[in-house]
Protein backbone atom coordinates (compact mmCIF):
# COMPACT_ATOMS: atom_id res chain seq x y z
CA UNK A 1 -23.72 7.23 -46.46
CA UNK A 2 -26.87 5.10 -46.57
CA UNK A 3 -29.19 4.59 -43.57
CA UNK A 4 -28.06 1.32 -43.12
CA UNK A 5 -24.32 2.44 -43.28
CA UNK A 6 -24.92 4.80 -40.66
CA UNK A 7 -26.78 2.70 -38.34
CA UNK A 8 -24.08 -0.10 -38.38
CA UNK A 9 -21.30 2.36 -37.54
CA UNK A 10 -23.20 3.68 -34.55
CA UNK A 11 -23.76 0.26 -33.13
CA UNK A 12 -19.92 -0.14 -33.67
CA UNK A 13 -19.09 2.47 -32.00
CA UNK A 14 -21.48 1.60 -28.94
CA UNK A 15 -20.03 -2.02 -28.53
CA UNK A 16 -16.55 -0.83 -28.83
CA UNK A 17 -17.26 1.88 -25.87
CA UNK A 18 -19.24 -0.07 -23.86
CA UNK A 19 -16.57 -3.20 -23.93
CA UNK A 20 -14.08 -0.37 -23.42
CA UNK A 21 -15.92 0.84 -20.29
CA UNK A 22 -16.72 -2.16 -18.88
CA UNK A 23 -12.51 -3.07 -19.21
CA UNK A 24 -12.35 0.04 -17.42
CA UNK A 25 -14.48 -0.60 -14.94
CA UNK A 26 -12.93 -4.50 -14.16
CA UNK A 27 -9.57 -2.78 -13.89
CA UNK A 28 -11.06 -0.33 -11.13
CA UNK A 29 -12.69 -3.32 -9.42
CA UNK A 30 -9.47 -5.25 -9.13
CA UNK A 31 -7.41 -2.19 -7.75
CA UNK A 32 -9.03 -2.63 -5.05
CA UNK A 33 -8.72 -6.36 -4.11
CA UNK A 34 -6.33 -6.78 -1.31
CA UNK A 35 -4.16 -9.42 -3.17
CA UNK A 36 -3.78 -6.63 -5.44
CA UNK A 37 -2.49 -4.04 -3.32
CA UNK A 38 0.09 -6.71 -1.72
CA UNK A 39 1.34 -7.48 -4.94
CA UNK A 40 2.14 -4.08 -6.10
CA UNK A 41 3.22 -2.41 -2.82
CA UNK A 42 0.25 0.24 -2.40
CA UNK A 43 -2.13 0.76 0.45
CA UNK A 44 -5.82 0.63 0.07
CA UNK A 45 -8.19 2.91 1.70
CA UNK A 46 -8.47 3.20 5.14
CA UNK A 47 -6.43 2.91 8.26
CA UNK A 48 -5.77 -1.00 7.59
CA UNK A 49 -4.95 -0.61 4.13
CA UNK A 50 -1.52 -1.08 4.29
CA UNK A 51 0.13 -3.75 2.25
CA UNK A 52 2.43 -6.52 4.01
CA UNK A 53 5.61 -5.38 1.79
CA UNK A 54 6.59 -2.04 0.68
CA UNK A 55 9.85 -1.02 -1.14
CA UNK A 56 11.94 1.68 -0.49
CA UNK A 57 15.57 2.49 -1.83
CA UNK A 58 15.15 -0.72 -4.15
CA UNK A 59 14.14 -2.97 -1.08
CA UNK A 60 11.51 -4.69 -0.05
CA UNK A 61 10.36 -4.18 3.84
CA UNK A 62 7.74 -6.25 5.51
CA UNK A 63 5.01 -5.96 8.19
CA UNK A 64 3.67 -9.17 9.64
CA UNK A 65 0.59 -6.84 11.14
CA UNK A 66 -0.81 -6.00 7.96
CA UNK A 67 -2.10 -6.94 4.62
CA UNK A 68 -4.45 -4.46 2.97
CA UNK A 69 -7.16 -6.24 4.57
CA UNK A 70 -6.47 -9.27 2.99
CA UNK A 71 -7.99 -12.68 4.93
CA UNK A 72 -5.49 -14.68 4.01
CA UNK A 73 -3.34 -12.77 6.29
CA UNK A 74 -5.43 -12.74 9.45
CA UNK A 75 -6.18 -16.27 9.00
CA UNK A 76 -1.78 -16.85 9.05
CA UNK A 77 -1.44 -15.04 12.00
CA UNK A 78 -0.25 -16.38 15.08
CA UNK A 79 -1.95 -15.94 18.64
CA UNK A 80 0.76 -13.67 19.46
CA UNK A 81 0.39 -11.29 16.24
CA UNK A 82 -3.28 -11.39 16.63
CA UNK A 83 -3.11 -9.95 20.61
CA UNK A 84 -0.37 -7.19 19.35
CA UNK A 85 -1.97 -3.51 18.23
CA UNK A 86 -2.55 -2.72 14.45
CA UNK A 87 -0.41 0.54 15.28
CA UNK A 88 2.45 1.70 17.91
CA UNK A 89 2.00 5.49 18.79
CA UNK A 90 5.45 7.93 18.07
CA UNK A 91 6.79 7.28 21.69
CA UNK A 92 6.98 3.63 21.55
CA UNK A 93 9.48 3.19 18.24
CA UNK A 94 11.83 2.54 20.52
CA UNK A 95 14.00 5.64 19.32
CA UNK A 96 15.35 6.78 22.93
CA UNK A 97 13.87 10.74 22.06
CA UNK A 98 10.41 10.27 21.71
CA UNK A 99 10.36 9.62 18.20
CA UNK A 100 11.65 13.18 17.31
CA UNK A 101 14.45 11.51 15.21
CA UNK A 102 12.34 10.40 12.53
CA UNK A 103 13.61 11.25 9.06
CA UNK A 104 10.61 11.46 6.01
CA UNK A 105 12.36 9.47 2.90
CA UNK A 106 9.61 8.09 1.12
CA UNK A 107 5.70 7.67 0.57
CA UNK A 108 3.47 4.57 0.26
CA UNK A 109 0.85 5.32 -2.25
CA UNK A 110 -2.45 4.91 -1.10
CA UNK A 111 -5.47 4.41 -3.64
CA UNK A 112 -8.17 7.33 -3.49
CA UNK A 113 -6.01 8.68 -0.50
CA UNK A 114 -3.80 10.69 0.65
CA UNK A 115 0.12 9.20 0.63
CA UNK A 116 1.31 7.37 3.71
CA UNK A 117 4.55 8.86 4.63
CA UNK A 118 7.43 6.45 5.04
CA UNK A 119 10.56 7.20 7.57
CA UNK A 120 13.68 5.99 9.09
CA UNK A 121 15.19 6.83 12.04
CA UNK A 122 17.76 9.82 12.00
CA UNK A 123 19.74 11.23 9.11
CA UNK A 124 20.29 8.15 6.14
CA UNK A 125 22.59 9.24 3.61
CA UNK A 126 21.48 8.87 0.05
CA UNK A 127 22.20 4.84 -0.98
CA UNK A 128 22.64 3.31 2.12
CA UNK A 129 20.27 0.55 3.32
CA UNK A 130 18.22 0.46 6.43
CA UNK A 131 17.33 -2.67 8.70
CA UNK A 132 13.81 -1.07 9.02
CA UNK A 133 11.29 1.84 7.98
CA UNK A 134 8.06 3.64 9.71
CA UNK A 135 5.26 3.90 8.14
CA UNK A 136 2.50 6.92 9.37
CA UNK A 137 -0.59 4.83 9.49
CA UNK A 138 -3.01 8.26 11.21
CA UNK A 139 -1.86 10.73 14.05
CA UNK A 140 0.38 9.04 16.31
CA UNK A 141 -0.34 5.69 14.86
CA UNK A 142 3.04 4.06 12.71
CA UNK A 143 3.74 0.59 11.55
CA UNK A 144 7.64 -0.75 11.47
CA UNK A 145 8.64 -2.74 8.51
CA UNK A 146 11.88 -4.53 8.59
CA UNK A 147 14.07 -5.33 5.72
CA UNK A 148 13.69 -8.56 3.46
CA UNK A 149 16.72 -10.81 2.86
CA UNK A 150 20.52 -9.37 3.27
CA UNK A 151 22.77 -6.82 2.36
């Protein structure tokens, strides 16, 4: 191979890598836009990076309280969802035992995180739909979603 040969494969090979990188890198970028993570059901770093709609069992389950941070969101809420907490500790589900019936089914993925688990309350048997899941935002800190459309 001449010189010339050489030289023109080399600067090939460096514009094909660095458009491949910087595809890479745009990709990346966009994982972690809010509208994003709603889209695709996956939670963003951070304790308010859950999306509005998660699926679980083939359903889709929504949260009015949270977006992944998008503003969008905070701008639709209403006075009433903006003076209600992000999170409702373990005791106040509303489960009549303190929360000790909670049943792990699922996980939300969570983007350079650790998994949020995803529950429902007591035993479900495999196929059956629930009205609503929990979702473990931290320690004592859970998010209800409740089921989208009918049975």
């Amino acid at each position: 191979m001449t010189r010339a040969a050489i030289a023109t494969r080399r600067r090939r090979v460096a514009i094909v890598s660095i458009t491949v990188l910087a595809g890479l890198g745009a990709l990346c970028g966009a994982a972690f836009i809010p509208k994003v993570a709603n889209h695709f059901g996956y939670a963003l770093p951070g304790e308010k990076g859950l999306p509005y709609q998660i699926q679980y069992n083939g359903r889709d389950y929504r949260n009015t309280l949270t977006c992944a941070g998008a503003r969008w969101c905070e701008d639709e809420k209403t006075p009433e969802q903006r003076t209600k907490p992000y999170c409702t500790p373990r005791a106040g589900l509303g489960l009549g035992d303190g929360g000790t019936g909670l049943v792990k089914v699922d996980d939300v993925f969570t983007l350079f995180g650790p998994s949020r688990p995803v529950f429902t309350a007591g035993v479900v048997a495999q196929g059956k739909m629930t009205a609503g899941v929990v979702v473990e935002v931290s320690d004592d800190c859970y998010l209800e979603y409740t089921l989208v459309g009918g049975p």
